[in-house]
N, C-alpha and C. Protein backbone atom coordinates (compact mmCIF):
# COMPACT_ATOMS: atom_id res chain seq x y z
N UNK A 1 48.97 81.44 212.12
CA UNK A 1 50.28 81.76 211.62
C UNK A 1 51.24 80.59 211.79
N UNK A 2 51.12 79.70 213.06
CA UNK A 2 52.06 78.66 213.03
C UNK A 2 51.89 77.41 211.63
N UNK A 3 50.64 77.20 211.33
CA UNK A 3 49.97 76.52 210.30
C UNK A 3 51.02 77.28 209.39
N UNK A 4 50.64 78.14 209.14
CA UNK A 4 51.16 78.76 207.69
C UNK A 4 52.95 78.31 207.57
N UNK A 5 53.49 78.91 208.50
CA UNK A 5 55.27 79.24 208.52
C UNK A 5 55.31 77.51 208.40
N UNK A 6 54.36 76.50 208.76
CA UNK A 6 55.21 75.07 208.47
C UNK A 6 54.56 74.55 207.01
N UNK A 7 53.26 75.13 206.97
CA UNK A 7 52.84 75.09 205.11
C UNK A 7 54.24 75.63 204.41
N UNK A 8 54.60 76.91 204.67
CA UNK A 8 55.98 77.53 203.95
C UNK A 8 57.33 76.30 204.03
N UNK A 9 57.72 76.20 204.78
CA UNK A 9 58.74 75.09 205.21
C UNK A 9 58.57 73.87 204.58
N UNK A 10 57.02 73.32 204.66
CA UNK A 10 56.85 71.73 203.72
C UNK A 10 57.33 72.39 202.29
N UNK A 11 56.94 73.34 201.80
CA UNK A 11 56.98 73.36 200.33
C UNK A 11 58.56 73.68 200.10
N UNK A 12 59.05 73.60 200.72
CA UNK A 12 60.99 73.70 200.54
C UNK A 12 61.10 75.32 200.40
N UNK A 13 60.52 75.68 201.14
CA UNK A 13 61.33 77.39 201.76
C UNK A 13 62.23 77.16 203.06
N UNK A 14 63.04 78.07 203.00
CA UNK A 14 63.59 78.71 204.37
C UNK A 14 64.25 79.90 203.82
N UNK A 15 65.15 80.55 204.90
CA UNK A 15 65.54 81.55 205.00
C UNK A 15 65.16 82.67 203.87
N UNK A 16 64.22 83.20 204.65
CA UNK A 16 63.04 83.68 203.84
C UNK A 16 62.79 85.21 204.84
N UNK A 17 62.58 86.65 204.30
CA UNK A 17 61.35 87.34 205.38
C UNK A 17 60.21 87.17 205.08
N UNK A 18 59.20 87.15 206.14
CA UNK A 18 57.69 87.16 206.37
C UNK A 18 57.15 88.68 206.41
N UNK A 19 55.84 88.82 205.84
CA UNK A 19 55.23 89.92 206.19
C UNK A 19 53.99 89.09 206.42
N UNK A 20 53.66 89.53 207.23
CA UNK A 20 52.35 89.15 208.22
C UNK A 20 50.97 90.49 208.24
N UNK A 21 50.19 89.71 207.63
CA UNK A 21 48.53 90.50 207.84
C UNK A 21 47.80 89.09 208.44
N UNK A 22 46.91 90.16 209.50
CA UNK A 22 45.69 88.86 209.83
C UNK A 22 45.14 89.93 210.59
N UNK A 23 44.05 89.60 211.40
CA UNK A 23 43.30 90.09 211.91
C UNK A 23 43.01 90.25 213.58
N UNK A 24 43.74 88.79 213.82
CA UNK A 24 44.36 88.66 214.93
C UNK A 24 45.74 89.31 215.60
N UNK A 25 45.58 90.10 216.88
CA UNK A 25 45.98 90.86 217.11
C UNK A 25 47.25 90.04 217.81
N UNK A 26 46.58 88.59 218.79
CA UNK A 26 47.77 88.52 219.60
C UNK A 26 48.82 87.92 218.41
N UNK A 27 47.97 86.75 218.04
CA UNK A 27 49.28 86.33 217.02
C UNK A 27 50.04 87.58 216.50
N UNK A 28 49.89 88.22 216.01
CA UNK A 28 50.15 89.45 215.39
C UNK A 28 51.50 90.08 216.37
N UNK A 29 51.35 89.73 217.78
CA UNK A 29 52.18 90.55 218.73
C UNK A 29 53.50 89.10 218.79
N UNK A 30 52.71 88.09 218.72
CA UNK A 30 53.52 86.93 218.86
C UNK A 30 54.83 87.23 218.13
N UNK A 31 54.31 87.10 216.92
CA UNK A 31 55.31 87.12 215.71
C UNK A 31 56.19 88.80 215.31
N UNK A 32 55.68 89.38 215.82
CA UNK A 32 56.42 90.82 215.69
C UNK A 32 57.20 91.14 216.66
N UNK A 33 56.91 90.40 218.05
CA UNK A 33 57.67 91.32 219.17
C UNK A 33 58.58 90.07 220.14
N UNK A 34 57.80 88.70 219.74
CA UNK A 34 58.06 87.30 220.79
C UNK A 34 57.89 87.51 221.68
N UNK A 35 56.64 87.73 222.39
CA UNK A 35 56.13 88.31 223.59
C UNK A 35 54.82 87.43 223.84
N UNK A 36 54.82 87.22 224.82
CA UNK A 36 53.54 86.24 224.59
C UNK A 36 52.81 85.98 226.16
N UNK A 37 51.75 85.92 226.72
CA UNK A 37 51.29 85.28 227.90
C UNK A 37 51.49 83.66 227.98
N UNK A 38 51.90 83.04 229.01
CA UNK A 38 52.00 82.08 229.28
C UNK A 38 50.16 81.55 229.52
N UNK A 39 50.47 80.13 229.05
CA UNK A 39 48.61 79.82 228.85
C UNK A 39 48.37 78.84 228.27
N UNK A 40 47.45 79.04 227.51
CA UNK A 40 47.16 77.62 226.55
C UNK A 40 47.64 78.07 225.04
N UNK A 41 47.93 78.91 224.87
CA UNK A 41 48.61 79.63 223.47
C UNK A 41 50.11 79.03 223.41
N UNK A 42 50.62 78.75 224.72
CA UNK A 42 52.27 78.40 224.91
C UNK A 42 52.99 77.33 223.83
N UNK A 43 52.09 76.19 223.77
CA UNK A 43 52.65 75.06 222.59
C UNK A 43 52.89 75.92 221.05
N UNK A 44 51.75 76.63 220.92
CA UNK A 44 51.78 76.97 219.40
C UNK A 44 52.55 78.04 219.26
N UNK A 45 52.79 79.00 220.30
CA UNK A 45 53.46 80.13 220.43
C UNK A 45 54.92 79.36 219.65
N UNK A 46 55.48 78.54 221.06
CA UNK A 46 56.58 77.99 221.44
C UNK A 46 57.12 77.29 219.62
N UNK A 47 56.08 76.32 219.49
CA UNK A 47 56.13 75.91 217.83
C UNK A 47 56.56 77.18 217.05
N UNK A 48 55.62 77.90 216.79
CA UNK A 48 55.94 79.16 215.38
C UNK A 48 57.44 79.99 215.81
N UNK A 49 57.79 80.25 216.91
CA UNK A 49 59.43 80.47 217.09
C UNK A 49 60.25 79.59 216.88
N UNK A 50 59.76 78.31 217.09
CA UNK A 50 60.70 77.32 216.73
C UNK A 50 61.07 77.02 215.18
N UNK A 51 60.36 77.05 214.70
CA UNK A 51 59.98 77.05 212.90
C UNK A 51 60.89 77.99 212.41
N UNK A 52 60.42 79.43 212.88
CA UNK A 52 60.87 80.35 212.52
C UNK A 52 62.56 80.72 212.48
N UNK A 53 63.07 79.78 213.36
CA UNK A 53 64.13 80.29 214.21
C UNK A 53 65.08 79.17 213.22
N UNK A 54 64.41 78.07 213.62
CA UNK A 54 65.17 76.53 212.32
C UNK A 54 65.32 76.81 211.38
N UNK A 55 64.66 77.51 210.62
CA UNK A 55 64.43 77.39 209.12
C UNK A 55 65.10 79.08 208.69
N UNK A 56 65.25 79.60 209.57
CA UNK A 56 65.67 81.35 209.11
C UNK A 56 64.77 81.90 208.56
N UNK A 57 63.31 82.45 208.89
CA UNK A 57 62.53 83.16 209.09
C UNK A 57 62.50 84.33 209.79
N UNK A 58 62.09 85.68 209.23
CA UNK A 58 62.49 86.34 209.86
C UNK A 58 61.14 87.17 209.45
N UNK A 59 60.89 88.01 210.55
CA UNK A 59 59.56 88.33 210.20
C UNK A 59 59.76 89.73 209.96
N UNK A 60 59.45 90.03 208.85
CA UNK A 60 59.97 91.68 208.02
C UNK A 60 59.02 92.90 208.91
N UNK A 61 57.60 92.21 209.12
CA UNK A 61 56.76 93.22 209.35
C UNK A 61 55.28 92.66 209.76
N UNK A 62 54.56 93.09 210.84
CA UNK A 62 52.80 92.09 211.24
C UNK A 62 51.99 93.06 211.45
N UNK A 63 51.17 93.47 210.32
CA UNK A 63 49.89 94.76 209.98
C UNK A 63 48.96 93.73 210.19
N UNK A 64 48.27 94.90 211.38
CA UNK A 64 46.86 94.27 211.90
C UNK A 64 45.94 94.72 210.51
N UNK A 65 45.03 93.57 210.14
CA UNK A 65 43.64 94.15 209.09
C UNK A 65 42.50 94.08 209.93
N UNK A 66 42.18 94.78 209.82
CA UNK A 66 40.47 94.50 210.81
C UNK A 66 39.76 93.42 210.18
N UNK A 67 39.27 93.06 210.82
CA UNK A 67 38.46 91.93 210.30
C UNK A 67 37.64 91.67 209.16
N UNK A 68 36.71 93.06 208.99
CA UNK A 68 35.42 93.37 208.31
C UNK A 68 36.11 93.14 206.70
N UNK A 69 37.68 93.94 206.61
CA UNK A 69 38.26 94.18 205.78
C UNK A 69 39.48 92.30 204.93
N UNK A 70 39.07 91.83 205.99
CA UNK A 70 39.55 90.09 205.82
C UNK A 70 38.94 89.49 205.50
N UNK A 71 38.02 89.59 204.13
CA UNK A 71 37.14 88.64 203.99
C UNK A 71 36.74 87.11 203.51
N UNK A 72 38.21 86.90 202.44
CA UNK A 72 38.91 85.52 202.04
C UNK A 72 38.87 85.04 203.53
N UNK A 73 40.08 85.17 203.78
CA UNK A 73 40.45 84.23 205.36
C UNK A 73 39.01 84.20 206.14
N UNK A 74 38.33 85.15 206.55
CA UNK A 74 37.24 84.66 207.43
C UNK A 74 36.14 83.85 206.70
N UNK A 75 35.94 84.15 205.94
CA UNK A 75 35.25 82.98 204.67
C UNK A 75 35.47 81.43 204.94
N UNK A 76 36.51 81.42 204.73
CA UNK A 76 37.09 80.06 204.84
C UNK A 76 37.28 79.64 205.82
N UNK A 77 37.43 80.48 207.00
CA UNK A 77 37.30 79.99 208.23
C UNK A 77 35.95 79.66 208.81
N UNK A 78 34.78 79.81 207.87
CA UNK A 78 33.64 79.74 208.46
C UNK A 78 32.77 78.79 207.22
N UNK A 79 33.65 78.28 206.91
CA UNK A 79 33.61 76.90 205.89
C UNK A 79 32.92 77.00 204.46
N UNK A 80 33.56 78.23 203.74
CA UNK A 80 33.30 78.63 202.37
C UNK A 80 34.12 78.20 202.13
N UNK A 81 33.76 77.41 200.75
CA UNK A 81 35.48 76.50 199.85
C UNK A 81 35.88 77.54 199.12
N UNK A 82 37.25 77.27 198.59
CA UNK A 82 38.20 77.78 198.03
C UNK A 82 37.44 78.52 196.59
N UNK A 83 37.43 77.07 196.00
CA UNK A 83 36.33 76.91 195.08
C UNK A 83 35.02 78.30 194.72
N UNK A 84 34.49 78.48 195.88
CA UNK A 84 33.29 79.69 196.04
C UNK A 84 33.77 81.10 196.08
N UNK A 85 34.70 80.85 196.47
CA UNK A 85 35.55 82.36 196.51
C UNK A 85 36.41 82.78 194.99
N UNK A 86 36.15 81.39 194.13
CA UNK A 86 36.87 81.81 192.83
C UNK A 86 38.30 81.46 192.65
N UNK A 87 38.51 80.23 193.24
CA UNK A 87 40.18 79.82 193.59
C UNK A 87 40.09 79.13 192.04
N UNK A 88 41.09 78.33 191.31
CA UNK A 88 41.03 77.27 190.69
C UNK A 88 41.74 75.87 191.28
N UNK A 89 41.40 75.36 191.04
CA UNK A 89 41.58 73.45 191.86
C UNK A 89 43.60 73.97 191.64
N UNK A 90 44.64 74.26 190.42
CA UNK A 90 45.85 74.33 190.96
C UNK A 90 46.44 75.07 191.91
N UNK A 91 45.24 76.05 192.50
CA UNK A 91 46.30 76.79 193.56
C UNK A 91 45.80 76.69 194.52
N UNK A 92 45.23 75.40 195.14
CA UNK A 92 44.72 75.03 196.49
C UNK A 92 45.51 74.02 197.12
N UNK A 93 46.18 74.27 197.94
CA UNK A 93 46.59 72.92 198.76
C UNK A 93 45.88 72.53 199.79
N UNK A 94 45.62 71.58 200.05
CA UNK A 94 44.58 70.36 200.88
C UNK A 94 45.79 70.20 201.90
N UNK A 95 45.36 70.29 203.15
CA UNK A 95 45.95 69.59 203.96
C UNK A 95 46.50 68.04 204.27
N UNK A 96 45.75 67.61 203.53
CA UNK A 96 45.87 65.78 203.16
C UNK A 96 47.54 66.00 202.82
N UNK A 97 47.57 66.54 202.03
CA UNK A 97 49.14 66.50 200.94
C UNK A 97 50.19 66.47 201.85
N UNK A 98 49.98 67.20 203.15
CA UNK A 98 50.91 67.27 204.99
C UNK A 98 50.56 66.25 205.18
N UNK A 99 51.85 64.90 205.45
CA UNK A 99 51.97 63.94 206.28
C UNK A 99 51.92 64.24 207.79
N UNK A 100 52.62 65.27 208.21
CA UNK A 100 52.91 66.46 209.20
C UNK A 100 51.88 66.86 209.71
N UNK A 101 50.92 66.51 209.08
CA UNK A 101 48.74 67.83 209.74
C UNK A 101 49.12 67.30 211.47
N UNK A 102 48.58 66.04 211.57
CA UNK A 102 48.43 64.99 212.94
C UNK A 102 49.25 65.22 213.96
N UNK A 103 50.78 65.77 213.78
CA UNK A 103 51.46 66.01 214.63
C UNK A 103 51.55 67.91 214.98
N UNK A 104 51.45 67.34 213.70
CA UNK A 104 50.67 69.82 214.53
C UNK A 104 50.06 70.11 215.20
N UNK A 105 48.98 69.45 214.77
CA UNK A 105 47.68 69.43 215.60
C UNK A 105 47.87 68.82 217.03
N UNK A 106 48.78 68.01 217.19
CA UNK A 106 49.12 67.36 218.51
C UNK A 106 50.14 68.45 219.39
N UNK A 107 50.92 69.08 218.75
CA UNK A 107 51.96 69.86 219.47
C UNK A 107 51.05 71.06 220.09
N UNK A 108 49.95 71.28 219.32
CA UNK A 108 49.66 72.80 219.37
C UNK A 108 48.61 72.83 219.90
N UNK A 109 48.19 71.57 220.24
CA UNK A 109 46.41 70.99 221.27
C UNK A 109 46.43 72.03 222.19
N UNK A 110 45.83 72.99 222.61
CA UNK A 110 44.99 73.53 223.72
C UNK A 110 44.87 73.01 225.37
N UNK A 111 44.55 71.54 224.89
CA UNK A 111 44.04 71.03 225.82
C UNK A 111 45.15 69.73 226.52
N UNK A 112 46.23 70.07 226.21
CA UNK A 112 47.26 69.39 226.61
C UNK A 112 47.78 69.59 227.62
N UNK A 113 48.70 69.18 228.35
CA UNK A 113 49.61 70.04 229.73
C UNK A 113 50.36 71.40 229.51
N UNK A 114 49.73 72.15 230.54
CA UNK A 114 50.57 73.25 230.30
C UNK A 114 51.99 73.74 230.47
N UNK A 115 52.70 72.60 230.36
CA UNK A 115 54.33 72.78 230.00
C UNK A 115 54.89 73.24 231.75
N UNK A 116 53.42 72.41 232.69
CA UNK A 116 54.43 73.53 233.99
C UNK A 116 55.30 72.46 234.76
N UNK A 117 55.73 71.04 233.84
CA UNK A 117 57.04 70.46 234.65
C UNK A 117 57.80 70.65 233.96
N UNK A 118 58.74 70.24 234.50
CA UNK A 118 60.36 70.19 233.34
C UNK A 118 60.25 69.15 232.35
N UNK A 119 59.82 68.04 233.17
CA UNK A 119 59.16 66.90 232.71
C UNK A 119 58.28 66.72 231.99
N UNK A 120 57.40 67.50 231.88
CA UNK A 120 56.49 67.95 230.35
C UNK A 120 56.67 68.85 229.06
N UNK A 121 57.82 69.78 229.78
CA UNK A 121 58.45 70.89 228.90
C UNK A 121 59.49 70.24 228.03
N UNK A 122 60.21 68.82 228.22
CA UNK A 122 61.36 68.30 227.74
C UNK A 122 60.71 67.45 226.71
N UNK A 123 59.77 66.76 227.72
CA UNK A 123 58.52 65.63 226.00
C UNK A 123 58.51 66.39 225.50
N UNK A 124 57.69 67.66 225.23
CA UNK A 124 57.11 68.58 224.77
C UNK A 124 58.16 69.44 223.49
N UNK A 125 59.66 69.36 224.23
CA UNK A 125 60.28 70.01 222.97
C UNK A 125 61.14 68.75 222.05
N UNK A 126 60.97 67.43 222.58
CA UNK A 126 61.57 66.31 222.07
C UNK A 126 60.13 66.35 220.29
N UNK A 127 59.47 66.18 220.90
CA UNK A 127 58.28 66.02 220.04
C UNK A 127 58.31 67.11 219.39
N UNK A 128 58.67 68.45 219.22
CA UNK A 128 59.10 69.54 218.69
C UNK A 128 60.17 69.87 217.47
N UNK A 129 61.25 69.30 218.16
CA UNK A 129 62.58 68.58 217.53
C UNK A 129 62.55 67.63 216.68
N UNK A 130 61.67 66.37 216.49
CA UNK A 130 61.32 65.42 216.06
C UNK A 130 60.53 66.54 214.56
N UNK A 131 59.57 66.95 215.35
CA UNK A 131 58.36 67.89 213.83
C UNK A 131 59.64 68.53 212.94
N UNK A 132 60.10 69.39 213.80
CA UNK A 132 61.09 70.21 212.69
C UNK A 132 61.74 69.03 211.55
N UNK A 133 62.21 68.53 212.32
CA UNK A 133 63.11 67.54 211.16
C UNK A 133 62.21 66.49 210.11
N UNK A 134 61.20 66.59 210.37
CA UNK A 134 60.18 66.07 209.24
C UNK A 134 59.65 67.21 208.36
N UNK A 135 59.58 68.25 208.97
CA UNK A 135 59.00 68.94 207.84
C UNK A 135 60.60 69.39 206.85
């Protein structure tokens, strides 16, 4: 979901409502309630409120789909092209086209510090601050 709300934002949206389906439950709680466990989820959490919050996003509504019933998205998440599912080449965007991919992927690493100095929490939203204003 954080992917998506800054896909929305590159293409010149804001102040916009969201309705949210996925299959994933926590994201799902993320974005409906801003409730979240502190963890390794914290960067991306921390990102998709931030997005959301800059740009006037507002999230209308987040219906869990079961999975079985998600079958585009899990497709593609399990590396079926667009293409195979019956897309046509104009309504695919490539991630290439995001100057922005490299620093997402950096904010929202897993495997980064877990935000427990002040001193990592302040890089951490400088580099935050910095993304917003590029996308």
């Amino acid at each position: 979901m954080a992917l998506s709300v800054c896909v929305i934002r590159a293409m010149g949206y804001d102040q916009l409502g969201l309705d949210l389906i996925g299959d994933n439950t926590t994201s799902l709680s993320w974005a409906k309630y801003n409730r979240f466990k502190r963890g390794r989820s914290l960067r991306t959490t921390l990102l998709f409120m931030r997005i959301t919050s800059v740009f006037g996003m507002r999230i209308n509504f987040a219906d869990h789909l079961a999975g079985e019933r998600n079958t585009v998205c899990d497709a593609l998440s399990r590396g079926v092209t667009p293409q195979e599912l019956g897309f046509i080449d104009e309504s695919i965007t490539s991630v290439e086209e995001f100057t922005w991919i490299g620093k997402f992927l950096d904010l929202c690493n897993p495997t980064q510090e877990l935000l427990d100095s002040e001193k990592d929490f302040i890089s951490f939203w400088v580099g935050l601050s910095e993304f917003c204003s590029e996308l």
